[in-house]
Protein backbone atom coordinates (compact mmCIF):
# COMPACT_ATOMS: atom_id res chain seq x y z
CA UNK A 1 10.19 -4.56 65.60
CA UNK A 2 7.35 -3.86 68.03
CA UNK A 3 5.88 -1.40 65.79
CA UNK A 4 4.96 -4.67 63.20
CA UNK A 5 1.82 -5.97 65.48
CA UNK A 6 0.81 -1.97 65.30
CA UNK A 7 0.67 -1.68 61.70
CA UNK A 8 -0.75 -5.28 60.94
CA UNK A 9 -4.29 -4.06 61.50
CA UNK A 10 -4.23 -0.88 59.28
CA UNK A 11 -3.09 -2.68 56.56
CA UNK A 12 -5.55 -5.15 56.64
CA UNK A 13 -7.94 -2.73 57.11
CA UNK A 14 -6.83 -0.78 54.07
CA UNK A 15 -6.82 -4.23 52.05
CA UNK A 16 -10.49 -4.63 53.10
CA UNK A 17 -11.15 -1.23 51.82
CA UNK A 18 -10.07 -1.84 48.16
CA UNK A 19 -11.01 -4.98 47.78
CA UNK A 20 -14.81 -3.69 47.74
CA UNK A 21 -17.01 -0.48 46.69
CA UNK A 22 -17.88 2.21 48.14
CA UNK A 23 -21.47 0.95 48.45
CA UNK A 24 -20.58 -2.46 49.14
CA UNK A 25 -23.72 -4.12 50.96
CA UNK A 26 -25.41 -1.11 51.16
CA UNK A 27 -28.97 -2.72 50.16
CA UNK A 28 -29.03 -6.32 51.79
CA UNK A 29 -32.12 -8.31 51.14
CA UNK A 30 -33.49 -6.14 48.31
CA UNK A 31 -35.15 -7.41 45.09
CA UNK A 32 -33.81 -5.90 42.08
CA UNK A 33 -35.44 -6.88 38.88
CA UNK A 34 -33.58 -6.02 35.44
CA UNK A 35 -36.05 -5.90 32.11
CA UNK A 36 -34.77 -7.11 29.33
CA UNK A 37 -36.23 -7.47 25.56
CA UNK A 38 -36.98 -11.22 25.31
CA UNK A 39 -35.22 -11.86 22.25
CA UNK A 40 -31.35 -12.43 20.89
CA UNK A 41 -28.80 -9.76 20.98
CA UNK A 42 -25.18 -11.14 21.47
CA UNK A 43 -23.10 -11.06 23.16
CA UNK A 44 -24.82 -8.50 25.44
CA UNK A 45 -27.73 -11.20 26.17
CA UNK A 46 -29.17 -14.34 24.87
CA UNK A 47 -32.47 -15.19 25.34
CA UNK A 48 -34.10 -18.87 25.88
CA UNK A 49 -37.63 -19.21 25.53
CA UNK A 50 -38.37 -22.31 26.46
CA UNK A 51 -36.43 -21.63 30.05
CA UNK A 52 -37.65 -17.71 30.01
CA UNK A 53 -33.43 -17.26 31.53
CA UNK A 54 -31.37 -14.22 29.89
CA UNK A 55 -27.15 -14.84 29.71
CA UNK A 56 -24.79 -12.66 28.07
CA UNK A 57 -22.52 -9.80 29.25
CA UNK A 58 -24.80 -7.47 30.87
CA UNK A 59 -26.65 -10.27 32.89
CA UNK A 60 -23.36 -11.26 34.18
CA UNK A 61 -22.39 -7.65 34.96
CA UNK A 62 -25.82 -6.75 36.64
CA UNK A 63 -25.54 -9.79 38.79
CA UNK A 64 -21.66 -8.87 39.80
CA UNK A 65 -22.84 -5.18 40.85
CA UNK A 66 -26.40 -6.55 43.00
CA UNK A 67 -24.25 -9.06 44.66
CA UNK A 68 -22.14 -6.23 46.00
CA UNK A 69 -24.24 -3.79 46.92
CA UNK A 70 -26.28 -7.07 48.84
CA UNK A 71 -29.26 -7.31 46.27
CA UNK A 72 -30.74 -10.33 44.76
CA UNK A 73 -30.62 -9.86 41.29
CA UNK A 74 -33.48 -11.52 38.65
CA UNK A 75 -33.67 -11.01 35.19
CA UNK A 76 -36.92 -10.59 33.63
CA UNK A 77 -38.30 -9.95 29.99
CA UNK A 78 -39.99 -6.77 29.36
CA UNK A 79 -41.70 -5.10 26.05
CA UNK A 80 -39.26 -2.64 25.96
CA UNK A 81 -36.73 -2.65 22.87
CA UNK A 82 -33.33 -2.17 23.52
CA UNK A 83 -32.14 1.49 22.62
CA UNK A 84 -34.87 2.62 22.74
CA UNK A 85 -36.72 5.07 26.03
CA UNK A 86 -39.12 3.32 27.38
CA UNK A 87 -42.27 4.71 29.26
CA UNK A 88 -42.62 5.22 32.93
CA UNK A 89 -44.91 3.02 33.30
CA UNK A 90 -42.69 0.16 32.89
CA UNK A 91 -41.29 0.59 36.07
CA UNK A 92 -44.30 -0.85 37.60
CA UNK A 93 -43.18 -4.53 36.14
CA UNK A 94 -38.99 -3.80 36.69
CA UNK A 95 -36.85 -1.93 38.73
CA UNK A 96 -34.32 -0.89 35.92
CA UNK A 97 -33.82 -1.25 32.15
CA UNK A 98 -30.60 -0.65 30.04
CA UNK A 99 -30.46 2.46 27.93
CA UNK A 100 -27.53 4.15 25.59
CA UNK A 101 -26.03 6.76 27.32
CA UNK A 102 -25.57 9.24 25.14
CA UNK A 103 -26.39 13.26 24.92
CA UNK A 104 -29.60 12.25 23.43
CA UNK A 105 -30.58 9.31 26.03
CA UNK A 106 -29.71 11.65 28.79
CA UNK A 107 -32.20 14.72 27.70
CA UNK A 108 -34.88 12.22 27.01
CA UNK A 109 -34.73 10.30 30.31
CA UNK A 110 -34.60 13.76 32.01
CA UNK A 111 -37.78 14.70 30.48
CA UNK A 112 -39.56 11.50 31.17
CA UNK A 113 -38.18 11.70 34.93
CA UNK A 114 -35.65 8.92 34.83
CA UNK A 115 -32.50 8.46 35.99
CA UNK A 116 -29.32 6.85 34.53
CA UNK A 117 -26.58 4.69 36.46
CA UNK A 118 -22.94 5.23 35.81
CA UNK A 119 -22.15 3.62 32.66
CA UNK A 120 -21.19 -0.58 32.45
CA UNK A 121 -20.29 -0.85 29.04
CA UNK A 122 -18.23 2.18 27.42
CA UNK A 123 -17.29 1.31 24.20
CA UNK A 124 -16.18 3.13 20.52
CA UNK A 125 -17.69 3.17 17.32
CA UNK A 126 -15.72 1.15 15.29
CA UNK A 127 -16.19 0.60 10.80
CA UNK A 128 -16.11 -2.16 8.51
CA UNK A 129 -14.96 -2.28 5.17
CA UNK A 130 -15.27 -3.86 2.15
CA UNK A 131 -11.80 -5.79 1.31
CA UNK A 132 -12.18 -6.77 -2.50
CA UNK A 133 -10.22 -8.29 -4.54
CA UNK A 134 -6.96 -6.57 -6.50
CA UNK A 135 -5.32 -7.20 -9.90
CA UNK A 136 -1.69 -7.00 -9.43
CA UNK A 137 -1.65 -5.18 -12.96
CA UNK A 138 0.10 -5.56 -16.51
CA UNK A 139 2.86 -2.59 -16.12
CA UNK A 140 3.25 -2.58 -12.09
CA UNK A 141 6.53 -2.32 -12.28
CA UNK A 142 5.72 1.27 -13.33
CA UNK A 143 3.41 1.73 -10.11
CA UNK A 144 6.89 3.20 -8.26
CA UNK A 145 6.23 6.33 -9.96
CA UNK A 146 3.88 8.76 -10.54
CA UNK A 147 3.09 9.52 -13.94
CA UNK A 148 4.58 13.15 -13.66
CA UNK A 149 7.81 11.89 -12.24
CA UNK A 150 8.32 9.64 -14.88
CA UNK A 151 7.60 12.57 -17.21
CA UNK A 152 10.40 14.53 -15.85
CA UNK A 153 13.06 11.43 -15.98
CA UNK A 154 12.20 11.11 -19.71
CA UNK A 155 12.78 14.50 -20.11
CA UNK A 156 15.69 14.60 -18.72
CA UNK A 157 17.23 11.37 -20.64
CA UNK A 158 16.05 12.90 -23.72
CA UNK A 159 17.49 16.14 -22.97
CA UNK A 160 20.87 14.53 -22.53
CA UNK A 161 20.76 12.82 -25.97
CA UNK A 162 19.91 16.46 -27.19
CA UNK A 163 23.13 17.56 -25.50
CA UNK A 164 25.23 15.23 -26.26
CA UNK A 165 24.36 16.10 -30.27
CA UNK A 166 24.67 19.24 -29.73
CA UNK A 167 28.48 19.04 -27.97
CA UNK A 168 29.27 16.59 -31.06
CA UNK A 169 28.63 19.29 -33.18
CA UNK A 170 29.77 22.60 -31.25
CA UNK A 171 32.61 21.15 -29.08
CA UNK A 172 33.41 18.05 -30.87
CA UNK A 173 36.91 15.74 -29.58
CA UNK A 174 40.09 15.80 -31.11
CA UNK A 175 39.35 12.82 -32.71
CA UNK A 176 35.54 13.72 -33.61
CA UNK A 177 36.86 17.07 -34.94
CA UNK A 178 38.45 15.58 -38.32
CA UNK A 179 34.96 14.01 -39.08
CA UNK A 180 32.58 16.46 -41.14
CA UNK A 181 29.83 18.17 -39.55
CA UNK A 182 27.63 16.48 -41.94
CA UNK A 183 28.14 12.96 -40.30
CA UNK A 184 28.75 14.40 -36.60
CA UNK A 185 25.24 15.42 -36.68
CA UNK A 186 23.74 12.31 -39.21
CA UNK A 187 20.58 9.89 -38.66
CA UNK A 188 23.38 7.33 -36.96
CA UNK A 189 25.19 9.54 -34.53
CA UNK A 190 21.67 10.84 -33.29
CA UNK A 191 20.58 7.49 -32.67
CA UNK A 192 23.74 6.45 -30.92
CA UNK A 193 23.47 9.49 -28.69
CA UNK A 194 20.13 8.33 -27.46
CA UNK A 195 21.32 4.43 -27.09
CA UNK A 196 23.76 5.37 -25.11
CA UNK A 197 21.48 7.49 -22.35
CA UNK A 198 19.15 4.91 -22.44
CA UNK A 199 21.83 2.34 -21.77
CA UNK A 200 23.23 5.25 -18.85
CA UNK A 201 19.75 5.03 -17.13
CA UNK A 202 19.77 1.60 -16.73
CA UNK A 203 23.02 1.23 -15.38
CA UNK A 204 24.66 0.09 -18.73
CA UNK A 205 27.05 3.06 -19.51
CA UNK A 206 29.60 2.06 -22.42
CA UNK A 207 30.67 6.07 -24.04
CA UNK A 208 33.53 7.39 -23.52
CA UNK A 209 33.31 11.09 -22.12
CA UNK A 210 36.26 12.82 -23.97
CA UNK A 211 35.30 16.27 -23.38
CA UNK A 212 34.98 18.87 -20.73
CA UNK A 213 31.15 19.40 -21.36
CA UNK A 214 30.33 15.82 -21.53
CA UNK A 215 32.12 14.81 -18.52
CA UNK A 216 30.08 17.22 -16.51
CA UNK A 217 27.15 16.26 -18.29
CA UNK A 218 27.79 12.92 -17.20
CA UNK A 219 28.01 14.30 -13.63
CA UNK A 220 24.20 15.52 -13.59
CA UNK A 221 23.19 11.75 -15.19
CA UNK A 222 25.29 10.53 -12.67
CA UNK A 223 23.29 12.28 -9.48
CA UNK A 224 20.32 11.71 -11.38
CA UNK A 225 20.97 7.70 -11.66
CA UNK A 226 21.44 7.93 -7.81
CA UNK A 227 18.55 8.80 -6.60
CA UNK A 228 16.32 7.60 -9.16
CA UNK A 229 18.01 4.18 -9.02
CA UNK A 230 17.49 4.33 -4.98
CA UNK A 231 14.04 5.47 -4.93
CA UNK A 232 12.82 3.46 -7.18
CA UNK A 233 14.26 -0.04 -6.46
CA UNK A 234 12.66 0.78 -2.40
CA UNK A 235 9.39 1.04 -3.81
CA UNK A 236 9.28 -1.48 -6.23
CA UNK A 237 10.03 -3.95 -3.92
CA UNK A 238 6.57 -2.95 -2.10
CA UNK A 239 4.44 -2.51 -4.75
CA UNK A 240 5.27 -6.31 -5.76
CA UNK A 241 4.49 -7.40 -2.42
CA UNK A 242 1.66 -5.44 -1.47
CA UNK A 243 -1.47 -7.13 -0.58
CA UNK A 244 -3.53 -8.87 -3.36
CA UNK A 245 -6.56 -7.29 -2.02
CA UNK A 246 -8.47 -3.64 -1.71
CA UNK A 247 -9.78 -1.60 1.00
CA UNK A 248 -12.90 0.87 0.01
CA UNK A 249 -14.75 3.19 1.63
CA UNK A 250 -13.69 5.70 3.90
CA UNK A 251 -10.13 5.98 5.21
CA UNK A 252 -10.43 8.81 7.84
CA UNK A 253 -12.71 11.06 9.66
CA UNK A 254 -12.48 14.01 6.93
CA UNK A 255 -13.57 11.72 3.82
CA UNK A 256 -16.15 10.10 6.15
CA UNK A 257 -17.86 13.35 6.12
CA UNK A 258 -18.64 12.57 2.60
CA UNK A 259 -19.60 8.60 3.14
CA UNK A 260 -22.97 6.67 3.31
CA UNK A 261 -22.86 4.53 6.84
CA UNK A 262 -24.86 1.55 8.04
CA UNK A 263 -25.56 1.29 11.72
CA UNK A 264 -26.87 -1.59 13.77
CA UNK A 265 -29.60 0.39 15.39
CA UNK A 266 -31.64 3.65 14.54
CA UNK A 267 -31.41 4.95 18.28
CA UNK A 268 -27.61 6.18 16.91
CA UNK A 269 -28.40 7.61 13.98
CA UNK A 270 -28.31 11.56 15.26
CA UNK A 271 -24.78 11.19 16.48
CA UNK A 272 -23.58 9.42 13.36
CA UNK A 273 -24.95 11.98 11.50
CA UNK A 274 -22.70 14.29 12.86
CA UNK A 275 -19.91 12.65 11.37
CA UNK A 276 -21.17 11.18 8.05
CA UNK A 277 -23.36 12.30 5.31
CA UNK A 278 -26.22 9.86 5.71
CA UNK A 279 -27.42 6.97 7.84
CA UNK A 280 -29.27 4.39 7.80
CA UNK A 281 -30.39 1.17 9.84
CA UNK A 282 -33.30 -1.22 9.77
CA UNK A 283 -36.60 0.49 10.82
CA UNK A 284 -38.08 -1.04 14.37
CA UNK A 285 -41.36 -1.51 14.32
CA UNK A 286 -43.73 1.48 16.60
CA UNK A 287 -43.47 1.19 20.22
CA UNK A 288 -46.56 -1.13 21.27
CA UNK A 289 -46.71 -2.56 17.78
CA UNK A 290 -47.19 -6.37 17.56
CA UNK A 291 -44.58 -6.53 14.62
CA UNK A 292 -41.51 -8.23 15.60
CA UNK A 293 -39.06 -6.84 16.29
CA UNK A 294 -35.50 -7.51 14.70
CA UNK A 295 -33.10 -9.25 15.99
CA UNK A 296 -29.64 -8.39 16.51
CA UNK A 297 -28.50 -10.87 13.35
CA UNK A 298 -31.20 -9.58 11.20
CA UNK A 299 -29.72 -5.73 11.88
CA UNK A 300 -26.17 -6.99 11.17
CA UNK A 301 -27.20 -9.04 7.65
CA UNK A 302 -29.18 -5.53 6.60
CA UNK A 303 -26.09 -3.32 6.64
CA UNK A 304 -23.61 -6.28 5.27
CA UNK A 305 -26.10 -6.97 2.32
CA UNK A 306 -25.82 -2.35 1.75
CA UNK A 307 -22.44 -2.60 2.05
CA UNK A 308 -21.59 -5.53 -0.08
CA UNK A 309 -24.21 -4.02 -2.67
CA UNK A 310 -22.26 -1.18 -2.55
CA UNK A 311 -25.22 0.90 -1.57
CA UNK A 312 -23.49 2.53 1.56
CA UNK A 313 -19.81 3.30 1.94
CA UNK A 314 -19.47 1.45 5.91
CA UNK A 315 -20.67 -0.42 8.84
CA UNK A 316 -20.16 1.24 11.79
CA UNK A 317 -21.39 -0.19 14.90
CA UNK A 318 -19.86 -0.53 18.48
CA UNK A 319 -16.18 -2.01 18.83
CA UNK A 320 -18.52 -5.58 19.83
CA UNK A 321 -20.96 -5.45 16.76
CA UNK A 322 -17.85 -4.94 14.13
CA UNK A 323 -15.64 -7.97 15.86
CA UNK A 324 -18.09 -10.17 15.98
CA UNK A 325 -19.35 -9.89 12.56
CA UNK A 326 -15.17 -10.19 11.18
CA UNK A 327 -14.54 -12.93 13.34
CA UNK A 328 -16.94 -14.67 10.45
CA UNK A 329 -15.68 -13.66 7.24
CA UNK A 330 -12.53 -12.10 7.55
CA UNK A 331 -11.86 -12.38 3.50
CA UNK A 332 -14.32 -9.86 2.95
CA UNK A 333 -14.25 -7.30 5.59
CA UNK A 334 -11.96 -5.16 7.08
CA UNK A 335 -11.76 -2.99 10.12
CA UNK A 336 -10.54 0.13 9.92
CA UNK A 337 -7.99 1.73 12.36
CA UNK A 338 -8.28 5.05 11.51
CA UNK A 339 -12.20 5.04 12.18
CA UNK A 340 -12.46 5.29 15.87
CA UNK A 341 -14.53 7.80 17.22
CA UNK A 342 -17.84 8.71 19.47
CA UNK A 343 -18.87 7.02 22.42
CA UNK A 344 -21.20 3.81 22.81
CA UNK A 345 -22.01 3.37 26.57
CA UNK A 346 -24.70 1.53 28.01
CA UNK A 347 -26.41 2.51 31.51
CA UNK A 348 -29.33 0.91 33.27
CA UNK A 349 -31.84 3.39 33.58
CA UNK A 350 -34.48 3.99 37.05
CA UNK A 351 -37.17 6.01 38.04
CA UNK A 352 -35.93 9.52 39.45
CA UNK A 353 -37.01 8.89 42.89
CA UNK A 354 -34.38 6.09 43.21
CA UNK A 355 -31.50 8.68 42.75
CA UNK A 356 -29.98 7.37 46.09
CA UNK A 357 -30.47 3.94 45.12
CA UNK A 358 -28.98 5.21 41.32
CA UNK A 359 -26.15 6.99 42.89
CA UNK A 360 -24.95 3.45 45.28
CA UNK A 361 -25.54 1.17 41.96
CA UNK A 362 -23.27 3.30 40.23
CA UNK A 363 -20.67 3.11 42.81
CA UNK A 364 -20.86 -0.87 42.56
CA UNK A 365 -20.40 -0.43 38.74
CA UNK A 366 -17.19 2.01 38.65
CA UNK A 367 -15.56 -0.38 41.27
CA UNK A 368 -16.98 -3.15 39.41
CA UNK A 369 -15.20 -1.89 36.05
CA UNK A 370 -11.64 -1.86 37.39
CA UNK A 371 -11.48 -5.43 39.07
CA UNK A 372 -10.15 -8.62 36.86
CA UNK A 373 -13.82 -10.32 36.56
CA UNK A 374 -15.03 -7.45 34.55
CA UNK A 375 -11.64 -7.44 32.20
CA UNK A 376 -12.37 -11.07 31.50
CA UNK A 377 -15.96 -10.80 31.05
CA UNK A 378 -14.54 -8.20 28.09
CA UNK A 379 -12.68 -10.95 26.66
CA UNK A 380 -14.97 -13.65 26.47
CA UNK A 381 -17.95 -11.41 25.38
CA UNK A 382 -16.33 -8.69 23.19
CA UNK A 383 -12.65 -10.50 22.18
CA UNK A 384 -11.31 -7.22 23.98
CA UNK A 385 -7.68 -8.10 23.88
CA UNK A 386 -8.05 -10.42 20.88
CA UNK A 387 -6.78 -10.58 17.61
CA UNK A 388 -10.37 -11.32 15.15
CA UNK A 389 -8.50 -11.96 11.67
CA UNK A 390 -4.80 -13.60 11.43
CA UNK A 391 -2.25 -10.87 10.27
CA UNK A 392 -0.77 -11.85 7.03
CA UNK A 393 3.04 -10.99 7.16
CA UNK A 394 4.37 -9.84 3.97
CA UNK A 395 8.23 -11.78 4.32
CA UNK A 396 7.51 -14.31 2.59
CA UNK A 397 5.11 -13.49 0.01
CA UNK A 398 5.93 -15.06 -3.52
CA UNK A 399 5.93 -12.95 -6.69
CA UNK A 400 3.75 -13.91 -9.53
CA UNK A 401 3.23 -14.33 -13.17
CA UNK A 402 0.67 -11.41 -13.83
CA UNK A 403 2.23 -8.87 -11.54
CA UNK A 404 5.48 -8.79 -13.75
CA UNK A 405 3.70 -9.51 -17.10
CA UNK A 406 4.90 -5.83 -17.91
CA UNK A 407 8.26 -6.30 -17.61
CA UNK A 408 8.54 -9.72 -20.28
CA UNK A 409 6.27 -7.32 -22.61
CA UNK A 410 8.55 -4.65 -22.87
CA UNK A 411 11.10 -7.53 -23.52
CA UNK A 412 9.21 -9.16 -26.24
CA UNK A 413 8.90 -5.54 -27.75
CA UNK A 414 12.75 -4.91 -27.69
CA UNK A 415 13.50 -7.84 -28.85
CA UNK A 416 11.01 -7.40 -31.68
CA UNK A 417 12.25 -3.74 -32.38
CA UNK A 418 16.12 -5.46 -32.66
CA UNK A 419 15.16 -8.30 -35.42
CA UNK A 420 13.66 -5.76 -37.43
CA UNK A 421 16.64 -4.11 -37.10
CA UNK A 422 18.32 -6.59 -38.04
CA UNK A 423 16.69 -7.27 -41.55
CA UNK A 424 16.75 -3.46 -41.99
CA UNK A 425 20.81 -3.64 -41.76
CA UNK A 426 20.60 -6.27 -43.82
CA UNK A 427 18.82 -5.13 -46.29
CA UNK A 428 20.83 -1.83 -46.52
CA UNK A 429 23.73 -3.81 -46.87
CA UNK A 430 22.60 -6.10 -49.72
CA UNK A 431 21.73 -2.55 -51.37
CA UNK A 432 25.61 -0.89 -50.95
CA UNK A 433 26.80 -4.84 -52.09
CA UNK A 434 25.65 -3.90 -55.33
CA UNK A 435 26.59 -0.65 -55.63
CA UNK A 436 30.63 -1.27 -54.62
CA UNK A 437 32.77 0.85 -57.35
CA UNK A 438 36.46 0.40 -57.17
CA UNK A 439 37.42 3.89 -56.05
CA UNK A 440 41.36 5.59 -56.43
CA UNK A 441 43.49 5.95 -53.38
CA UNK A 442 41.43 9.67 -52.61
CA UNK A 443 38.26 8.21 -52.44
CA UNK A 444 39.66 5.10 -49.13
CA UNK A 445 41.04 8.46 -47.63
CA UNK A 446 38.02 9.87 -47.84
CA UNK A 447 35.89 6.75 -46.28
CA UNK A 448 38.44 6.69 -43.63
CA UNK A 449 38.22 9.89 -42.93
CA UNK A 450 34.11 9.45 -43.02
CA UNK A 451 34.42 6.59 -39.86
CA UNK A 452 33.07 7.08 -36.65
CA UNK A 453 35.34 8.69 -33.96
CA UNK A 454 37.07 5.51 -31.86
CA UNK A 455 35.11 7.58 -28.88
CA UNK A 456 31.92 7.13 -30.17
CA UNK A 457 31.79 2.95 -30.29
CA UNK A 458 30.71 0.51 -28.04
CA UNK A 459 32.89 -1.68 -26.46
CA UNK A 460 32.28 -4.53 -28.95
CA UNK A 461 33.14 -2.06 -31.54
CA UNK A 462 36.68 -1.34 -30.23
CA UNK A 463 37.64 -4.08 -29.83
CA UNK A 464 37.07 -5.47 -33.70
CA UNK A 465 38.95 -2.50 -34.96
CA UNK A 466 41.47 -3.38 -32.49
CA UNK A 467 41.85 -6.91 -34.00
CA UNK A 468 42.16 -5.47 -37.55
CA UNK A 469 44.30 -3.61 -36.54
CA UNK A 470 46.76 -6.23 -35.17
CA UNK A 471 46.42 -8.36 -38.06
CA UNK A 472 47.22 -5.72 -40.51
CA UNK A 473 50.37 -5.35 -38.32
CA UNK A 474 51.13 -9.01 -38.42
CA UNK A 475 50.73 -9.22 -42.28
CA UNK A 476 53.34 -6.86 -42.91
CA UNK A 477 57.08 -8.67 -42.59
CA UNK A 478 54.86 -11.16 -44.95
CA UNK A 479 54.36 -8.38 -46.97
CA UNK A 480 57.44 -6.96 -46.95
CA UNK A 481 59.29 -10.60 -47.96
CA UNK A 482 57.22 -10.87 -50.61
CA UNK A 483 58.09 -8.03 -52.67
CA UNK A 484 61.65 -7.82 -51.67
CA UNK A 485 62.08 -11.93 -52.95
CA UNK A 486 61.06 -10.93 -56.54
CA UNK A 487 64.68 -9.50 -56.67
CA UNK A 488 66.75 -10.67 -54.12
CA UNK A 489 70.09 -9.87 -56.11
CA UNK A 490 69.55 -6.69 -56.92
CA UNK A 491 70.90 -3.45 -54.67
CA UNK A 492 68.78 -1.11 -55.79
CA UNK A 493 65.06 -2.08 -55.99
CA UNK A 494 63.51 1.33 -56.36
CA UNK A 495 65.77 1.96 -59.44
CA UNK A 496 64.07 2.79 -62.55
CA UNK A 497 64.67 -0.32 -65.32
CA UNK A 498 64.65 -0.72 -69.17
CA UNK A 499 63.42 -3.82 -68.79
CA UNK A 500 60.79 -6.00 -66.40
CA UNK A 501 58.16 -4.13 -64.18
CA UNK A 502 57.81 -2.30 -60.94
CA UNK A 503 57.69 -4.64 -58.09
CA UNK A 504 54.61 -2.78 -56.34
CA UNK A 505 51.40 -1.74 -58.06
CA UNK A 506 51.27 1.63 -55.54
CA UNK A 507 55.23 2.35 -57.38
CA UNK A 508 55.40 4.72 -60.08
CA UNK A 509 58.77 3.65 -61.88
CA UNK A 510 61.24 6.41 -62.44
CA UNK A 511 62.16 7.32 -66.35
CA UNK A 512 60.68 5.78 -69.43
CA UNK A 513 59.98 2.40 -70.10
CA UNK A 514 61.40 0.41 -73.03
């Protein structure tokens, strides 16, 4: 264990390594002065005029990085608008300035003979949206399907009707067979045929499949049912609970090609161009003008008031702008996930000649960037790891009134369609009432033989012939007592007489009569 006390020193050695940068107090005692625009731009500074002090996140951050190189740091205001290049000049007032570190930024400050840090702030453009409101819709219970693939199920119900006619009338039952073609094929049976697909569909199957050809017809409806049935219930289920609200504008890069944006500042116009179809932002006044210039607030209310006037497509502005402004009306706006793209850094920007100086500063910063105090300066400045707007979880979301107002329509309508039915069958009725003509014993076989096939009825149906059919079997021992006691003597009762009458009306009586 002798080797411990060895080993001790490295280590803390090592510990004193990480725990500062590279160019830790490399420039002790020196004055650095940081320009900044005296006027509002949160949350990278605030401004107070009647102290002349600066606060925000780069303040903080430019203090964090002099303190460990060994500078004192002093923040001072300076005529020189943010994102914008400012002339050389300046530097005779400042020691640094911030600047956006972009392609552009980086050719201009060449050619002026400046020099950019490492960047502080590195950051995405981010886009809002306008969330509007949504009518859930008469007929969304429809919404499951496109209008095509509700084409094709039609088809394919009214197809089977077709078919099922067509078997009736080709390959008839046993029992179907001994009906005439004439009244396999009528107004009734057709309308049956398509009843009774329309009640398969919905899951309220009541014919009997007799034959061959309808039994594998009732196969294909059957695999059809399945996944119909299952794809459709999954969806609907969504559509009723889908969000009550809308989402325009843009949804990805490719259709943002084609999209009107609002940025915060002109200075990033060129590289949104690249991306969108137009840009625009509120004009800053010349360089030198005595116009004011806009404030960071003013910018953000320009490009809400286009968007919600529907005169561009999106807000896009860094990952900062875009939080703060949701954090304030979250009903309105929305921020888009797909739409994260480009770069947004920030740099503070020196004379050339301080490229040493440049190249320790920017040491300070990258160390700077990957210690805790700059992750929480993130947080409380730009809600880095923050939820803006409460997620709305769709569990427990009620169904209403006006998305469903469909379905009781369609009710009302069926229910319509079967009164008038109704008083049509009544009225048909009333009309054969009057028109009854006692008919000989060829004209009931002939009605009989005229019924529907037993196959053919509903379940109601059935079972009423069923019941007539038991009573007419429980009349007949009545029957049969009744004509057999009008002669209870007699051995022979089918015997032809001289004298009396024949004890049943359907008995011809054999010989002649008196």
């Amino acid at each position: 264990m002798t080797f411990l006390p060895r080993l001790l020193p490295a280590f803390c050695c090592l510990g004193a390594a990480v725990a500062a940068s590279p160019a830790h107090l490399c420039c002790v005692g020196r004055t650095l002065r940081l320009g900044l625009f005296p006027t509002d731009f949160p949350p990278y500074w605030t401004y107070s005029s009647a102290t002349d002090e600066f606060s925000g996140f780069i303040p903080e951050v430019f203090n964090l990085a002099a303190l460990d190189i060994g500078a004192v740091p002093i923040v001072t205001s300076v005529n020189a608008p943010p994102g914008t290049i400012p002339p050389i000049d300046i530097f005779q007032h400042v020691d640094l300035v911030i600047a956006l570190a972009d392609a552009n930024s980086f050719v201009t400050a060449g050619q002026a003979n400046l020099s950019m840090t490492a960047s502080f702030f590195d950051g995405q453009f981010r886009a809002l949206t306008l969330k509007v409101p949504k009518s859930p819709g008469t007929f969304l219970l429809f919404a499951p399907f496109t209008a095509d693939l509700w084409g094709a199920n039609i088809a394919c119900i009214l197809g089977s009707a077709l078919l099922l006619i067509f078997f009736n009338a080709v390959a008839p039952s046993d029992e179907f067979a001994s009906i005439p073609l004439k009244k396999r094929v009528g107004p009734e049976t057709v309308l049956l045929s398509f009843y009774h697909m329309l009640a398969f569909i919905t899951g309220g199957e009541e014919y009997e499949w007799t034959t061959w050809p309808g039994r594998v017809l009732r196969l294909a409806l059957l695999f059809l049912l399945l996944v119909t049935s299952a794809s459709y219930t999954a969806n609907l289920a969504a559509f009723f609970t889908s969000p009550d609200y809308e989402i325009l504008g843009p949804k990805d890069l490719s259709s943002l090609a084609s999209a009107s944006v609002c940025t915060t500042f002109n200075i990033a116009a060129p590289t949104l161009g690249m991306w969108a179809d137009s840009v625009t932002a509120l004009e800053d006044p010349p360089l030198g003008s005595s116009l004011p210039v806009p404030t960071i607030a003013e910018r953000h209310q320009f490009c809400l008031d286009k968007l919600k006037d529907r005169e561009v497509d999106v807000f896009i502005s860094s990952n900062a702008d875009v939080k703060k402004i949701l954090q304030k009306d979250c009903n309105n706006l929305a921020l888009s996930d797909s739409l994260r793209f480009g770069s947004e850094a920030l740099s503070f920007l020196l004379p050339m000649q301080e490229h040493t100086f440049s190249r320790n500063l920017s040491a300070a910063i990258s160390y700077l960037k990957h210690t805790p105090k700059y992750g929480n300066l993130l947080d409380q400045f730009f809600l880095q790891s923050k939820t803006v707007c409460p997620q709305v979880s769709l569990d427990t979301v009620q169904l209403s009134l006006e998305s469903q107002r469909g379905l009781f329509y369609i009710f009302a309508f069926l229910a319509g369609f079967a009164v008038v039915a109704a008083i049509v069958q009544f009225a048909l009725r009333a009309r054969q009432s009057r028109s009854i003509i006692q008919t000989d014993d060829e004209d009931a076989c002939e009605k009989v033989a005229n019924q529907k096939a037993e196959h053919t009825m509903t379940d109601g149906e059935l079972l009423r012939l069923l019941v007539k059919k038991v009573d007419a079997l429980e009349k007949l021992p009545a029957l049969a007592a009744e004509v057999q006691g009008e002669d209870l003597g007699a051995k022979n009762a089918w015997a032809p007489k001289t004298t009396g009458k024949a004890t049943l009306a359907s008995v011809v009586p054999r010989g002649e009569s008196d």
